[in-house]
PDB file of N, CA and C in Angstrom:
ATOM      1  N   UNK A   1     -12.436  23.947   9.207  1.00  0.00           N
ATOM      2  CA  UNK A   1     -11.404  23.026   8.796  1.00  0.00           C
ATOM      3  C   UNK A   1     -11.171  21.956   9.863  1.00  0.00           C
ATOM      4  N   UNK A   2     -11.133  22.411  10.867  1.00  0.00           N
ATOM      5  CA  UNK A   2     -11.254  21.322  12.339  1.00  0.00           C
ATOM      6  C   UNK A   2     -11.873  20.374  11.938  1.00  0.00           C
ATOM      7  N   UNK A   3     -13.545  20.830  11.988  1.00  0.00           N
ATOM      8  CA  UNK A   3     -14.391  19.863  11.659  1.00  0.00           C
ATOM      9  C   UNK A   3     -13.976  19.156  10.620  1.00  0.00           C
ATOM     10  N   UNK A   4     -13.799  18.907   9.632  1.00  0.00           N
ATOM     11  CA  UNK A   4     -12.880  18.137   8.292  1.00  0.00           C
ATOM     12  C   UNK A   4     -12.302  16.906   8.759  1.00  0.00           C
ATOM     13  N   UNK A   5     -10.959  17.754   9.586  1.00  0.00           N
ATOM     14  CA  UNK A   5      -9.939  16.989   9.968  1.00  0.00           C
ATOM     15  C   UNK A   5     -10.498  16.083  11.025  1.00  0.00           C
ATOM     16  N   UNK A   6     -11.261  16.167  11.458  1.00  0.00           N
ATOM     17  CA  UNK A   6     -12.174  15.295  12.958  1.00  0.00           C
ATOM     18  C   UNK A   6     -13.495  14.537  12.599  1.00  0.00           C
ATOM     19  N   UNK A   7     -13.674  14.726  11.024  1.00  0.00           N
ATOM     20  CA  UNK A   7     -14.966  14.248  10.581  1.00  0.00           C
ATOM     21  C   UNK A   7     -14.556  12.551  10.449  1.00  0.00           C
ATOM     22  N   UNK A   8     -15.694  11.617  10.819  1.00  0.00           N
ATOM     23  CA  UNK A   8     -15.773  10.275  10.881  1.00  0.00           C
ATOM     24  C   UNK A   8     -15.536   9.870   9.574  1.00  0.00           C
ATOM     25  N   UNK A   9     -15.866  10.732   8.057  1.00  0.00           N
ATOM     26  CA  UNK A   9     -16.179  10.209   6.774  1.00  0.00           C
ATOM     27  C   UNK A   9     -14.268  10.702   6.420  1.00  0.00           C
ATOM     28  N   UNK A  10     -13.698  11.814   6.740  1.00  0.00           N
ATOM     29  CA  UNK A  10     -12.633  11.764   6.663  1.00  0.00           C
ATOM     30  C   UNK A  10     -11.887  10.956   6.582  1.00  0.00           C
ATOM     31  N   UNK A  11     -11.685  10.295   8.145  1.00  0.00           N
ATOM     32  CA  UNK A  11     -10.869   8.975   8.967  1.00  0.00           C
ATOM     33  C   UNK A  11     -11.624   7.598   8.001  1.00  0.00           C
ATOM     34  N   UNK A  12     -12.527   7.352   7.625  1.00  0.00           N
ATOM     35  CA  UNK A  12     -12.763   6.340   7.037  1.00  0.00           C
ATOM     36  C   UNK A  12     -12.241   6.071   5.562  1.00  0.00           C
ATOM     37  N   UNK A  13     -12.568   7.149   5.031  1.00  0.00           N
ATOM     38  CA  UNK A  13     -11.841   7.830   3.508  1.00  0.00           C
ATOM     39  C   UNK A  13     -10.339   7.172   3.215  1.00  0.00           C
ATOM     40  N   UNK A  14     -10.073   7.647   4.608  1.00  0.00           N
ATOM     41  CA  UNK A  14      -8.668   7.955   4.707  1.00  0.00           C
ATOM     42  C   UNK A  14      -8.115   6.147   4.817  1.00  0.00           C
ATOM     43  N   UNK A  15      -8.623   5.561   5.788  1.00  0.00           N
ATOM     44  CA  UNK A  15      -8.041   4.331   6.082  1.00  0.00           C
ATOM     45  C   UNK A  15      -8.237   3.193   4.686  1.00  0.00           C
ATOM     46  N   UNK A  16      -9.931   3.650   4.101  1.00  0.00           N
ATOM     47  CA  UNK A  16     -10.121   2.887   3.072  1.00  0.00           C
ATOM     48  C   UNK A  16      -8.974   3.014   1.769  1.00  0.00           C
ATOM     49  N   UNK A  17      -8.713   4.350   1.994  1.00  0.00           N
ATOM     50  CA  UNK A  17      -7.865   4.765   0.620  1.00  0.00           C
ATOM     51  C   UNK A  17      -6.632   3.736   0.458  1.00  0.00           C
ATOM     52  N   UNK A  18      -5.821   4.076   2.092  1.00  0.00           N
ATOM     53  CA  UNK A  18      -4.376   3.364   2.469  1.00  0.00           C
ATOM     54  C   UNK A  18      -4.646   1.905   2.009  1.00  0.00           C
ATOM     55  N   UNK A  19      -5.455   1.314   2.707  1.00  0.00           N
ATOM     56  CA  UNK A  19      -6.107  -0.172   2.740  1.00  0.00           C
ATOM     57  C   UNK A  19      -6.232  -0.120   0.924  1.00  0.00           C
ATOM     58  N   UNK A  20      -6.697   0.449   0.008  1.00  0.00           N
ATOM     59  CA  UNK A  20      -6.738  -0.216  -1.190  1.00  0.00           C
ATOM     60  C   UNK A  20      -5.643  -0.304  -1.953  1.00  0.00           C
ATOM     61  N   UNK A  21      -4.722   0.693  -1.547  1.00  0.00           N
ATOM     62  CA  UNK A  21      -3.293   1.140  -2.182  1.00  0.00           C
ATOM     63  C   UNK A  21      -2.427   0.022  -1.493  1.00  0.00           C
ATOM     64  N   UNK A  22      -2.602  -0.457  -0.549  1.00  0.00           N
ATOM     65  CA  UNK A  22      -1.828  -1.776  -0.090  1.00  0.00           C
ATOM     66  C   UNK A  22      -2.027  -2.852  -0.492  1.00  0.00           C
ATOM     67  N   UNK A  23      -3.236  -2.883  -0.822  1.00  0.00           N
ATOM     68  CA  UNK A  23      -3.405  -4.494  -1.568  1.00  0.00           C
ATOM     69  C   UNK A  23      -4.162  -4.167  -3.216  1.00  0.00           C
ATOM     70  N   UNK A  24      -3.715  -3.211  -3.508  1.00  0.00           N
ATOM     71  CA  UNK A  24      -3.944  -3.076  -5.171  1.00  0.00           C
ATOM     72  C   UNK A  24      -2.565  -3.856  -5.756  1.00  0.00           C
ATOM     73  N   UNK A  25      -3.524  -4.418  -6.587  1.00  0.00           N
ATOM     74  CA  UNK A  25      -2.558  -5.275  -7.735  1.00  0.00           C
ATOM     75  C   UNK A  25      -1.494  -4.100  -8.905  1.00  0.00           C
ATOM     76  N   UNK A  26      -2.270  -3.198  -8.841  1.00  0.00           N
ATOM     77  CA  UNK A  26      -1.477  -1.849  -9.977  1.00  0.00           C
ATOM     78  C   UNK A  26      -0.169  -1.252  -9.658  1.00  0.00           C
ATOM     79  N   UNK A  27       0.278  -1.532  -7.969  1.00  0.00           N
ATOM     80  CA  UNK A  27       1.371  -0.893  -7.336  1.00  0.00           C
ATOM     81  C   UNK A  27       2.216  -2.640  -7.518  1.00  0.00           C
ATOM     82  N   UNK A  28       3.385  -2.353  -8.101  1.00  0.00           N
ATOM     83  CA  UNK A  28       4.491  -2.992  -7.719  1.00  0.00           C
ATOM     84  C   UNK A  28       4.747  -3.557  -6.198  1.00  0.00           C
ATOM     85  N   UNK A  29       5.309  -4.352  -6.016  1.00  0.00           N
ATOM     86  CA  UNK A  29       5.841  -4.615  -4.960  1.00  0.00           C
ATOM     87  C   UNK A  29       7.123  -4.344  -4.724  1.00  0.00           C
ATOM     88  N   UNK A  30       8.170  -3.466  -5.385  1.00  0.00           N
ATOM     89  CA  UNK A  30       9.046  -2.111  -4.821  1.00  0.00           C
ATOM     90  C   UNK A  30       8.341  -0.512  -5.037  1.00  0.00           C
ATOM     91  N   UNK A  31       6.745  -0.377  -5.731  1.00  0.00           N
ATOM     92  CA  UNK A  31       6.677   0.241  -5.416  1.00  0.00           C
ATOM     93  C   UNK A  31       5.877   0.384  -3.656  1.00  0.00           C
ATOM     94  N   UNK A  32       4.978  -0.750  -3.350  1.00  0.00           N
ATOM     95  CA  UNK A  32       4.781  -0.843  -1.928  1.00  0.00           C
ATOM     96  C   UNK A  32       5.568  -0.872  -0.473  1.00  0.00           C
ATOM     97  N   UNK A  33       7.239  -1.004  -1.536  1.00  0.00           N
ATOM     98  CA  UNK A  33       7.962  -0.623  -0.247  1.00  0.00           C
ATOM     99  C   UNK A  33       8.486   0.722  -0.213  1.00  0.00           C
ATOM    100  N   UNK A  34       8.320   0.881  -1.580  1.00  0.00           N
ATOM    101  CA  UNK A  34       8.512   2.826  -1.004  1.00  0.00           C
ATOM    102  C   UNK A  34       7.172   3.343  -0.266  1.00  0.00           C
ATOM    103  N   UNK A  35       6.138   3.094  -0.679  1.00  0.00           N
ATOM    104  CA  UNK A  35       5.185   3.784   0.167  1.00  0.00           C
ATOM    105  C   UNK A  35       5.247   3.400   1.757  1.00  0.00           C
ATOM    106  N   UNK A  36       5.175   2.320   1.719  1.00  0.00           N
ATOM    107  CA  UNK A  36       6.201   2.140   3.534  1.00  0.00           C
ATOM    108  C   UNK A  36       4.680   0.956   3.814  1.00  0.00           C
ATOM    109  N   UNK A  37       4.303  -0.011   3.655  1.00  0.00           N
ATOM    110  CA  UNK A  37       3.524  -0.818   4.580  1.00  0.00           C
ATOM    111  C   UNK A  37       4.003  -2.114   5.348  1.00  0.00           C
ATOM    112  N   UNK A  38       5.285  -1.438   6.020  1.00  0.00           N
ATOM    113  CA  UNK A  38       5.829  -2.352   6.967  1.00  0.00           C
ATOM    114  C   UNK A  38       5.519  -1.700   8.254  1.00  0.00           C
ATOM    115  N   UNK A  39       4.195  -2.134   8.329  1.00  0.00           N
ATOM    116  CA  UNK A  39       3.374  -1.459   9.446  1.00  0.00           C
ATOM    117  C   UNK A  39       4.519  -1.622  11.073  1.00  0.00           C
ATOM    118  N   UNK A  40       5.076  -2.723  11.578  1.00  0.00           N
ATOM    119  CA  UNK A  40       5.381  -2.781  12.840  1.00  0.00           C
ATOM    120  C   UNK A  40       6.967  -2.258  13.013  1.00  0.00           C
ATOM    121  N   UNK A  41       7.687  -1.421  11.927  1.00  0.00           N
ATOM    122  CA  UNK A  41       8.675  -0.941  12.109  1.00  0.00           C
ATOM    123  C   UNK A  41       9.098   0.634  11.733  1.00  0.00           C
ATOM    124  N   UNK A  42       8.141   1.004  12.388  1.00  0.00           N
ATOM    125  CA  UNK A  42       8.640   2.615  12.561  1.00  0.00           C
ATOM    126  C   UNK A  42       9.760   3.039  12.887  1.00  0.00           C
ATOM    127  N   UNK A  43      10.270   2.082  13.860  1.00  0.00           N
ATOM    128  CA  UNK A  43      12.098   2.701  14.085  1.00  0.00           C
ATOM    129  C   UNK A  43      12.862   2.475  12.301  1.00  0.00           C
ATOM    130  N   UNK A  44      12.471   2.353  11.782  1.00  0.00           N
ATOM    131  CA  UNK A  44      13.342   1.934  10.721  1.00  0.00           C
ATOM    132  C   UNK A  44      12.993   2.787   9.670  1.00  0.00           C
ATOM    133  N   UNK A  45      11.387   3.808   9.803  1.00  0.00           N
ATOM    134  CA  UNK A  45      11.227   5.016   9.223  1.00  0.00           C
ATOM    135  C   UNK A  45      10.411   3.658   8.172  1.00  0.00           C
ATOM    136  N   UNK A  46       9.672   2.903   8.714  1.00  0.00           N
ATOM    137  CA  UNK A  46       9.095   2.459   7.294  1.00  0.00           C
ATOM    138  C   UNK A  46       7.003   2.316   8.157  1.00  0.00           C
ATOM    139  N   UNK A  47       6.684   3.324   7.976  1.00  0.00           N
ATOM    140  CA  UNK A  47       5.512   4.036   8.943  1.00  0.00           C
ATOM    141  C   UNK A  47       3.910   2.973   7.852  1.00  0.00           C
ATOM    142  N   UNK A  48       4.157   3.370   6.832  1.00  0.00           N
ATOM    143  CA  UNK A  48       2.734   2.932   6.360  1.00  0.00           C
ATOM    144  C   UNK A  48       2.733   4.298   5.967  1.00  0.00           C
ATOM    145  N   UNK A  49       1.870   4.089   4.578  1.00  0.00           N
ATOM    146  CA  UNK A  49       0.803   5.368   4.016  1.00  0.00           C
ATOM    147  C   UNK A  49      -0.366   6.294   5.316  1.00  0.00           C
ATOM    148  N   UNK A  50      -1.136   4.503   6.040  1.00  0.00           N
ATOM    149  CA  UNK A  50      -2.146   5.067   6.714  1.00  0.00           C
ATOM    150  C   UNK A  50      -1.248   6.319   7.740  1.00  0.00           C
ATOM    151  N   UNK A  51       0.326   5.921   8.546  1.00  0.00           N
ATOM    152  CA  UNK A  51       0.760   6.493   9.666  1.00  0.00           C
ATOM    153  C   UNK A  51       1.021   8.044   9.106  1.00  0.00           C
ATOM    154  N   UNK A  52       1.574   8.171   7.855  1.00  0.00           N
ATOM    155  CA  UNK A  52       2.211   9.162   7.341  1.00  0.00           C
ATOM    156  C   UNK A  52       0.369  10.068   7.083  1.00  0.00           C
ATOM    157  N   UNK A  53      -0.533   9.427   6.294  1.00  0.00           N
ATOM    158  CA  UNK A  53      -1.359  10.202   6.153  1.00  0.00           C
ATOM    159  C   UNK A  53      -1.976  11.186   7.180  1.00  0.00           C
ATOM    160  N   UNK A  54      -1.879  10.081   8.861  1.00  0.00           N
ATOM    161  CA  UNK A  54      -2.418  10.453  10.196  1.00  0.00           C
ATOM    162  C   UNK A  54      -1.558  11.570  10.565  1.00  0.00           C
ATOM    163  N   UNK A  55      -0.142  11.627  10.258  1.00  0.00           N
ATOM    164  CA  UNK A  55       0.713  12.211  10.934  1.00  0.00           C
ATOM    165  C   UNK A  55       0.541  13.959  10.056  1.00  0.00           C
ATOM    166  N   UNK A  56       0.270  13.795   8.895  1.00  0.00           N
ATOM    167  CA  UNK A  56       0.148  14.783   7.974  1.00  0.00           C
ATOM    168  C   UNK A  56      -1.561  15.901   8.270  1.00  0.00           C
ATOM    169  N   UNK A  57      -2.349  14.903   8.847  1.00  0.00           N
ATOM    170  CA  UNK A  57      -3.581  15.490   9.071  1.00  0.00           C
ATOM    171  C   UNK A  57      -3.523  16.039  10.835  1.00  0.00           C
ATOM    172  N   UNK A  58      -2.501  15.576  11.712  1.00  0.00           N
ATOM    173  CA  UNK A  58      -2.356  16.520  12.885  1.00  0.00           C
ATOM    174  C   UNK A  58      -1.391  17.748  12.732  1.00  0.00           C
ATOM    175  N   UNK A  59      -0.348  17.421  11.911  1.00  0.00           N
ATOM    176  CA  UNK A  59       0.344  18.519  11.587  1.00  0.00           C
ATOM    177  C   UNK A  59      -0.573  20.090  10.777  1.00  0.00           C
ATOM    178  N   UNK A  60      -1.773  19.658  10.107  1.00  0.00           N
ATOM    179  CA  UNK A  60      -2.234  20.601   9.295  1.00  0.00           C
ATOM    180  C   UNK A  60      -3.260  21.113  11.007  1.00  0.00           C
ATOM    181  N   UNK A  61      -3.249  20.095  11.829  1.00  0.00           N
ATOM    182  CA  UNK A  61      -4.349  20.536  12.831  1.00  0.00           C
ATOM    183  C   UNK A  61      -3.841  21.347  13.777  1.00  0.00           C
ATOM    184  N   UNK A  62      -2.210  21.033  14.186  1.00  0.00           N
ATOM    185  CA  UNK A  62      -1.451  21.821  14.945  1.00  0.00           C
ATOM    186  C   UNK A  62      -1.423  23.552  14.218  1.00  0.00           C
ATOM    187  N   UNK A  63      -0.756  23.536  12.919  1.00  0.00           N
ATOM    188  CA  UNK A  63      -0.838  24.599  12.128  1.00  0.00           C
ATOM    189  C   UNK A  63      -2.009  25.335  11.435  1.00  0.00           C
ATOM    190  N   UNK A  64      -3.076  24.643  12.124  1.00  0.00           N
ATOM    191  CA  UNK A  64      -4.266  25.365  11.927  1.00  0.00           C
ATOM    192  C   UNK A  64      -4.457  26.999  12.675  1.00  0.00           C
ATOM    193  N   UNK A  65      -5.109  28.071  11.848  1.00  0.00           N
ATOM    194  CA  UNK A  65      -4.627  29.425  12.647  1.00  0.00           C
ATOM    195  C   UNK A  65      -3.817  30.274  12.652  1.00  0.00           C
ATOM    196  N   UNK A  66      -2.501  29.238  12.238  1.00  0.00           N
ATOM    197  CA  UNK A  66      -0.856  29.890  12.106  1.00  0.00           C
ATOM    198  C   UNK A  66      -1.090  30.877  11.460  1.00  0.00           C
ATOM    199  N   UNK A  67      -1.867  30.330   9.843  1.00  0.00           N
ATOM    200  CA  UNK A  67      -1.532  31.625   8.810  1.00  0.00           C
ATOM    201  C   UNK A  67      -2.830  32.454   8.714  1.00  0.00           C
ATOM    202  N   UNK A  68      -2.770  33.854   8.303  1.00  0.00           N
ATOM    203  CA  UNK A  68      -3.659  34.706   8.100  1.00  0.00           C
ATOM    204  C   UNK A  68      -3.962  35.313   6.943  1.00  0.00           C
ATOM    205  N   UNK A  69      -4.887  35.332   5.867  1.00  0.00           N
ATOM    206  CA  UNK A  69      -4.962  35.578   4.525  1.00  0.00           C
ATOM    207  C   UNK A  69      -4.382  37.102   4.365  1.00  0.00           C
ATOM    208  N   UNK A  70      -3.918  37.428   3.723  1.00  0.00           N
ATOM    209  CA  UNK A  70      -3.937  39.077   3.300  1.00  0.00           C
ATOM    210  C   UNK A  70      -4.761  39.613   3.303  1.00  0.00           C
ATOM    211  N   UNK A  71      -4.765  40.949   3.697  1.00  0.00           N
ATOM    212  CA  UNK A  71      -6.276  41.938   3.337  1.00  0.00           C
ATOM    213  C   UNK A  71      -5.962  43.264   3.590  1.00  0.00           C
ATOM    214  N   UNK A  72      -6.342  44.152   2.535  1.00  0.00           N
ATOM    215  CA  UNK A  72      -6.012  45.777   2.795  1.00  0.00           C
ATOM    216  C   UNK A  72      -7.100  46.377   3.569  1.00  0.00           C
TER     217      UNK A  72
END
């Protein structure tokens, strides 16, 4: 799963995805401000898709290990 989260095709995936959802014509422009692409104001909690996606893929990397499947 490491490998995943650290893979180059991941991070590219990932930025291309944000990048099309920001300038797709199909999203509203209140819905682009809920998704947050007021990239230079994080104090204001308005991060970007790309920041939230980044922030969501170290959190799964920190909590990697945590859990242990069941087994009798």
């Amino acid at each position: 799963m490491l490998d995943i989260l650290h893979s180059p095709a991941l991070q590219e995936k990932l930025s291309y995805s944000c990048s099309s959802l920001r300038y797709s014509n199909l999203i509203s422009e209140s819905g682009k401000e809920e998704i947050g692409f007021d990239w230079g104001s994080c104090a204001w909690r308005h991060c970007g898709a790309t920041a939230d996606a980044q922030e969501a893929i170290a959190e799964l990397e920190r909590d990697f290990g945590m859990l242990v499947s069941y087994s009798k």
